[in-house]
N, C-alpha and C. Protein backbone atom coordinates (compact mmCIF):
# COMPACT_ATOMS: atom_id res chain seq x y z
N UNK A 1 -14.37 -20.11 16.74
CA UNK A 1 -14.86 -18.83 16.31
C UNK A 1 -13.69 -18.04 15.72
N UNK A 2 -13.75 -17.85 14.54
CA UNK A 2 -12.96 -16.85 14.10
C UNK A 2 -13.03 -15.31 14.09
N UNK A 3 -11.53 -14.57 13.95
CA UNK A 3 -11.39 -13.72 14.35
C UNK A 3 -11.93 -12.82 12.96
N UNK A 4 -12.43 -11.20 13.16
CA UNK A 4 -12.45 -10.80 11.76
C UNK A 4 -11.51 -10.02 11.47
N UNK A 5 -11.70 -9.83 10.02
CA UNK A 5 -10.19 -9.14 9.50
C UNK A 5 -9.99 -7.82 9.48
N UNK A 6 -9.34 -7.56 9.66
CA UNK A 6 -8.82 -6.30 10.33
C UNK A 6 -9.23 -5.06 8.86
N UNK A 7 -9.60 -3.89 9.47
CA UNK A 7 -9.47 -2.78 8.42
C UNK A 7 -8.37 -2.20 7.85
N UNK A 8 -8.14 -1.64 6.62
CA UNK A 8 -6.18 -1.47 6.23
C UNK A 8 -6.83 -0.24 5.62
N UNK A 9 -7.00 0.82 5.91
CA UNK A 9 -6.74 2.31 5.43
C UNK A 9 -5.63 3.43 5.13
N UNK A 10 -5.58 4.23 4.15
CA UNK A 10 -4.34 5.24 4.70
C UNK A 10 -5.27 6.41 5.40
N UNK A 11 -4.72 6.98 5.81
CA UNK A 11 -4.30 8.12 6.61
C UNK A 11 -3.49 9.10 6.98
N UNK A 12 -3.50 10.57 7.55
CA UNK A 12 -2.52 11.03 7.15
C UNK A 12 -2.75 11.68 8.99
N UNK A 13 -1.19 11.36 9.19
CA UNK A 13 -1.09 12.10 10.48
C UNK A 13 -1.47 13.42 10.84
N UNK A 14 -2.14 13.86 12.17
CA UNK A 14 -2.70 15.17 12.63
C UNK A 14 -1.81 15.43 13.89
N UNK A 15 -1.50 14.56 14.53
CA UNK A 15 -0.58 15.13 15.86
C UNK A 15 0.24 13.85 16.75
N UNK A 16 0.93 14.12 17.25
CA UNK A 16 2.29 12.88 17.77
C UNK A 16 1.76 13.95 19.04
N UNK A 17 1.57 12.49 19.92
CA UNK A 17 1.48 12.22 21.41
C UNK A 17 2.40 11.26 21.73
N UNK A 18 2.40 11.76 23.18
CA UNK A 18 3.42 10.78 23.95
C UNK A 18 3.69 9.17 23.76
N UNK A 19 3.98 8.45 24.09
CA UNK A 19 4.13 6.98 23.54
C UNK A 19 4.25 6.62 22.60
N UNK A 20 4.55 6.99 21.91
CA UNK A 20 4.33 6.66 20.24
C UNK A 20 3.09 6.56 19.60
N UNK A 21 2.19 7.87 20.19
CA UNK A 21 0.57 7.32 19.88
C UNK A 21 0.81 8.97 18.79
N UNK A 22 -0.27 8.53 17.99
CA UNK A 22 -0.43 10.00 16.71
C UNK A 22 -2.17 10.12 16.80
N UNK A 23 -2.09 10.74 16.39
CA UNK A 23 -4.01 11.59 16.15
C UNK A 23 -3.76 11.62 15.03
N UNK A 24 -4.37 10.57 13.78
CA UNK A 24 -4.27 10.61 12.31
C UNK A 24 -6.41 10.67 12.49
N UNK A 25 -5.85 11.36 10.71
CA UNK A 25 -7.02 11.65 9.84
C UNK A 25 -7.55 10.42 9.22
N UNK A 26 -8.90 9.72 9.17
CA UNK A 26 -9.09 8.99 8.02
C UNK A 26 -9.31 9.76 6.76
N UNK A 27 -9.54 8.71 5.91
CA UNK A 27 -10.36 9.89 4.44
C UNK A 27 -11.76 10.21 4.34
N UNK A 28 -12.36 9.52 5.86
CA UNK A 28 -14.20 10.30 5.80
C UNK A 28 -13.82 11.17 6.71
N UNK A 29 -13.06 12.00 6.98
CA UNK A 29 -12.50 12.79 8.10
C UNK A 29 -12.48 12.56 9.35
N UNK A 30 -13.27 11.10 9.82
CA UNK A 30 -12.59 10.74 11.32
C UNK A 30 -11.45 10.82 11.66
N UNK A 31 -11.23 11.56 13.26
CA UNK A 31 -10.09 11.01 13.48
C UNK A 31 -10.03 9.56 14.52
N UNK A 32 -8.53 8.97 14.70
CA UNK A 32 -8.81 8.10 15.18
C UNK A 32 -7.27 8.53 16.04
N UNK A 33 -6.98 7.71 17.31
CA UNK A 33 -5.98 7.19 17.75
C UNK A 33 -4.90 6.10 17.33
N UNK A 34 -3.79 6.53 17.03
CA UNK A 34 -2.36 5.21 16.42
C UNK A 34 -1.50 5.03 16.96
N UNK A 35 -1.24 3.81 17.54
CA UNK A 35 0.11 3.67 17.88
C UNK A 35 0.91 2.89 16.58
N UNK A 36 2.42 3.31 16.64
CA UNK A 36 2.99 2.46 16.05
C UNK A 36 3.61 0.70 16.39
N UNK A 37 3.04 0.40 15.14
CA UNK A 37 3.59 -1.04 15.56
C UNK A 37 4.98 -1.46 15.77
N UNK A 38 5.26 -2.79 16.17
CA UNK A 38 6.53 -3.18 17.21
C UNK A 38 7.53 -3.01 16.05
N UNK A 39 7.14 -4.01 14.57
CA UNK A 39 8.45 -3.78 13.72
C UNK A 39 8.92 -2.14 13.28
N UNK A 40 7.82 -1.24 13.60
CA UNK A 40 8.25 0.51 12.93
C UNK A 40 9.14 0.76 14.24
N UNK A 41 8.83 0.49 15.51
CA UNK A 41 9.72 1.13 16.67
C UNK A 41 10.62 0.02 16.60
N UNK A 42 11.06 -1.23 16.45
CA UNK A 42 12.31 -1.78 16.30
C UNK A 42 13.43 -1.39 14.90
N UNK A 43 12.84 -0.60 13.69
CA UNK A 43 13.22 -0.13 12.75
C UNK A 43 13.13 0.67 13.13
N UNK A 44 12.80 1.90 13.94
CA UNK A 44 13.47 3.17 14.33
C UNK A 44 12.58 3.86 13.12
N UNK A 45 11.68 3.58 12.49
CA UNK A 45 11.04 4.75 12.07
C UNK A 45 10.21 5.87 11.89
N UNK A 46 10.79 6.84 11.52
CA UNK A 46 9.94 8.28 12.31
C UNK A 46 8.99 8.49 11.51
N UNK A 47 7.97 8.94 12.55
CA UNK A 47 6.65 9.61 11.62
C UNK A 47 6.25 10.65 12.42
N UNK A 48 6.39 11.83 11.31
CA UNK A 48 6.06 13.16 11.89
C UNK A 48 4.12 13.34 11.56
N UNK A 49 3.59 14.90 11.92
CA UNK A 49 2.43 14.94 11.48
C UNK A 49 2.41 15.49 10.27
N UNK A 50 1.70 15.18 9.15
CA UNK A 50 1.80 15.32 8.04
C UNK A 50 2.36 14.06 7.01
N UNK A 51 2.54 13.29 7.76
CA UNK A 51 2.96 11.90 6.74
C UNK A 51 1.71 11.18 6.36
N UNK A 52 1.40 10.37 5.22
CA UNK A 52 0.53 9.79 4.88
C UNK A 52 1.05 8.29 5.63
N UNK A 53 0.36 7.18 6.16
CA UNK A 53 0.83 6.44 6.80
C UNK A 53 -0.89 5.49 6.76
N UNK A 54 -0.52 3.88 6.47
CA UNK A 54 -1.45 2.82 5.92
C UNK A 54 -1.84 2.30 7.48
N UNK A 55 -2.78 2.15 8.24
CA UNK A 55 -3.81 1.76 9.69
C UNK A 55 -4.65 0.76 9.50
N UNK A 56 -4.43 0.34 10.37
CA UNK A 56 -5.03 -1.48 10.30
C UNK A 56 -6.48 -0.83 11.46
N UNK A 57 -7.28 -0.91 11.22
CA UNK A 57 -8.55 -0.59 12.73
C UNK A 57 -9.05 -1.80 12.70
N UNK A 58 -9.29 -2.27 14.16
CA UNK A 58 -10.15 -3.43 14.42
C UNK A 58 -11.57 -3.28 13.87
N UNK A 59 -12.53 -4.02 13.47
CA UNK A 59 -14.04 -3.98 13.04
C UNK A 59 -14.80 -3.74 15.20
N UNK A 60 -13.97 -4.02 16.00
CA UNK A 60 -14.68 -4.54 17.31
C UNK A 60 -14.34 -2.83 17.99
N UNK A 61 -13.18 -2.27 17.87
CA UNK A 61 -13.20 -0.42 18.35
C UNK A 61 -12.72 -0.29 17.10
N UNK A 62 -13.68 0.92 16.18
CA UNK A 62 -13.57 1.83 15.24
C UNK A 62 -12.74 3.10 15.90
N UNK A 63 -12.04 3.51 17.05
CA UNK A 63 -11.75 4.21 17.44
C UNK A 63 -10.03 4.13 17.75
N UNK A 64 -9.53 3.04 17.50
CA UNK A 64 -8.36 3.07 17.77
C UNK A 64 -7.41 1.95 16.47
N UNK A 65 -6.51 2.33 16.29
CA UNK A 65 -5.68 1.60 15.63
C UNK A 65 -4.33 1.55 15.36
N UNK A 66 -3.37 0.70 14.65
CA UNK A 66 -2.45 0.56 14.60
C UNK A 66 -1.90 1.04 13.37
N UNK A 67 -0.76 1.90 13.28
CA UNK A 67 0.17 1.97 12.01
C UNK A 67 1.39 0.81 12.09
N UNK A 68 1.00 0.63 10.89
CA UNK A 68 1.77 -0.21 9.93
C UNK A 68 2.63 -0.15 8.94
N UNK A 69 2.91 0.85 8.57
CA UNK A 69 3.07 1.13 7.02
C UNK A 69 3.22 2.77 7.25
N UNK A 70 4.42 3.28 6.65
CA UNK A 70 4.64 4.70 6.78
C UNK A 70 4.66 5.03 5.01
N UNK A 71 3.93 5.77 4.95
CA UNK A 71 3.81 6.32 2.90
C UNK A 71 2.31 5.48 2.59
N UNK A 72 2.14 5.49 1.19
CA UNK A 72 0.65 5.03 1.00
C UNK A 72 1.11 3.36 0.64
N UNK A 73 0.07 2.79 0.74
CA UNK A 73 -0.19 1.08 0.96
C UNK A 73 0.82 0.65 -0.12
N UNK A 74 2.03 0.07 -0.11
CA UNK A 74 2.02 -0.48 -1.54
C UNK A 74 1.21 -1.24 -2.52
N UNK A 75 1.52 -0.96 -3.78
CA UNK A 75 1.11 -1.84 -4.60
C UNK A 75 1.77 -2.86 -5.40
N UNK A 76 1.45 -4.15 -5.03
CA UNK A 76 1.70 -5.20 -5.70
C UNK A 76 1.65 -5.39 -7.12
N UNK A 77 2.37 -5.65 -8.20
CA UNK A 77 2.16 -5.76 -9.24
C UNK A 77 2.32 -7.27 -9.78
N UNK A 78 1.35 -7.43 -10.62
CA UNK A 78 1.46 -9.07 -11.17
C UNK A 78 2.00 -9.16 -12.24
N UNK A 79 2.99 -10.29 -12.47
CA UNK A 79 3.61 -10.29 -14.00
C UNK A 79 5.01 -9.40 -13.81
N UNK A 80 5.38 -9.72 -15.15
CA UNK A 80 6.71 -8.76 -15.70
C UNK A 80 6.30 -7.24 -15.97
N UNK A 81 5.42 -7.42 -16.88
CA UNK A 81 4.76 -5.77 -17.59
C UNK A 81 4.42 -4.70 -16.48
N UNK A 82 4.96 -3.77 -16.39
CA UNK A 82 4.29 -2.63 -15.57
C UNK A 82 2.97 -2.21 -16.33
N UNK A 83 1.77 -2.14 -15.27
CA UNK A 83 0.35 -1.42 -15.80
C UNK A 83 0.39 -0.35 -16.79
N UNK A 84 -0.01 -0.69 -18.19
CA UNK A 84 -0.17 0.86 -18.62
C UNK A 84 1.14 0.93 -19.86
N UNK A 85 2.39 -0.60 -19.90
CA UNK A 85 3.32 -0.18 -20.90
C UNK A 85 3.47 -1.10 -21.95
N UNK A 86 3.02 -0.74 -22.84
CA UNK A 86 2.74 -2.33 -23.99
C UNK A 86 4.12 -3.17 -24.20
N UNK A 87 3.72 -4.32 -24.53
CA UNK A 87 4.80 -5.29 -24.49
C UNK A 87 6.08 -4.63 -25.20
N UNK A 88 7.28 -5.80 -25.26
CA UNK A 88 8.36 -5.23 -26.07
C UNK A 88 8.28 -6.02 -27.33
N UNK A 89 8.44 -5.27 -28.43
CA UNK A 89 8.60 -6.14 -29.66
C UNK A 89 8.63 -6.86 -30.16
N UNK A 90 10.16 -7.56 -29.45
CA UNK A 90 10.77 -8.53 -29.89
C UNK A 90 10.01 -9.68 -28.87
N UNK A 91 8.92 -9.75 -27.65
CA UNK A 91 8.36 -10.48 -27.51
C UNK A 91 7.42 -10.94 -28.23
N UNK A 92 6.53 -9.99 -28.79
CA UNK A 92 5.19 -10.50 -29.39
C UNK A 92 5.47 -11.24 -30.02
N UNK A 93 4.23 -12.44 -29.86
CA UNK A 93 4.07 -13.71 -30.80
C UNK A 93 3.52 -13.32 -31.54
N UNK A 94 3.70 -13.93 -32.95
CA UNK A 94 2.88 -12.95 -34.09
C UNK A 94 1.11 -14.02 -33.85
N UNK A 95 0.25 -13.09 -34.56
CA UNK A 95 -1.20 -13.61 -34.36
C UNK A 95 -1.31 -14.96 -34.60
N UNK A 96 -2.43 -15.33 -34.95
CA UNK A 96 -2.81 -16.82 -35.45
C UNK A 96 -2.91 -16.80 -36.86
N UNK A 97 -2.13 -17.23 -37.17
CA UNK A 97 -2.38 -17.14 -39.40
C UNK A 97 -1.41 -16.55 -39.64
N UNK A 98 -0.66 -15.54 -39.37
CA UNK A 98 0.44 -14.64 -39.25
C UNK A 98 1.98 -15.52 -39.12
N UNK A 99 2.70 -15.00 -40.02
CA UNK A 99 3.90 -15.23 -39.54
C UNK A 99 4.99 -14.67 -39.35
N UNK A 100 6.17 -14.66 -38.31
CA UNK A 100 6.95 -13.69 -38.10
C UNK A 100 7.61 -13.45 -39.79
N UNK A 101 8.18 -11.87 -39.97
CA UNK A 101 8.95 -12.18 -40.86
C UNK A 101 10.64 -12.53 -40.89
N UNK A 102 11.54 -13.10 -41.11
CA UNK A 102 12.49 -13.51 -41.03
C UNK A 102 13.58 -12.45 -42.37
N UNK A 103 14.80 -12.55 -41.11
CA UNK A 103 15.45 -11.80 -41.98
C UNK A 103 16.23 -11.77 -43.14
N UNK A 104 16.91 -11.19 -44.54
CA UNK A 104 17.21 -11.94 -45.60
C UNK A 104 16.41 -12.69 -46.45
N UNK A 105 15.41 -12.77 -46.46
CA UNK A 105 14.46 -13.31 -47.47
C UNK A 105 13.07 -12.66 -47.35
N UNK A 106 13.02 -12.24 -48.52
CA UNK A 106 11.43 -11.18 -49.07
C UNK A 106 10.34 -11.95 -49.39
């Protein structure tokens, strides 16, 4: 029997309780319970209330979960090109039928 996969939301902290537990916001305005996970307290990193911070919730308690991730989820990008910046020049292959022009001769 397999396990199911975990929920990955951001959230933004509402209050730091004892243990390393926070009272974060979802974005349908639940709140939920967070502790931080083992690699954020072996990296020593702080999260105050008011940080945006990425929560894994089990599908089995909607009521409790883990931070993971302090700032919003990264994003992965595929390829060389950043989203959104047209190629460079001197890459483009010229079309089909087309030919580059070469320099010194008209």
């Amino acid at each position: 029997m397999a396990k199911e996969e975990k929920i990955t939301l951001e959230a933004e902290v509402v209050e730091a309780l004892p243990n390393a537990q926070f009272r974060v916001r979802l974005p349908n305005d639940h709140e939920i319970l967070a502790y931080i996970s083992g690699k954020m307290k072996t990296a020593r990193i702080r999260t105050v209330p008011g940080d945006t911070v990425t929560v894994e919730i089990s599908p089995y308690d909607m009521t409790k979960g883990r931070i993971i991730y302090r700032g919003p989820m990264p994003r992965r990008e595929r390829g060389g090109d950043a989203p959104g910046q047209p190629a460079a020049q001197g890459d483009a292959a010229p079309a089909e039928g087309q030919t580059k022009p070469t320099s010194g001769q008209s």
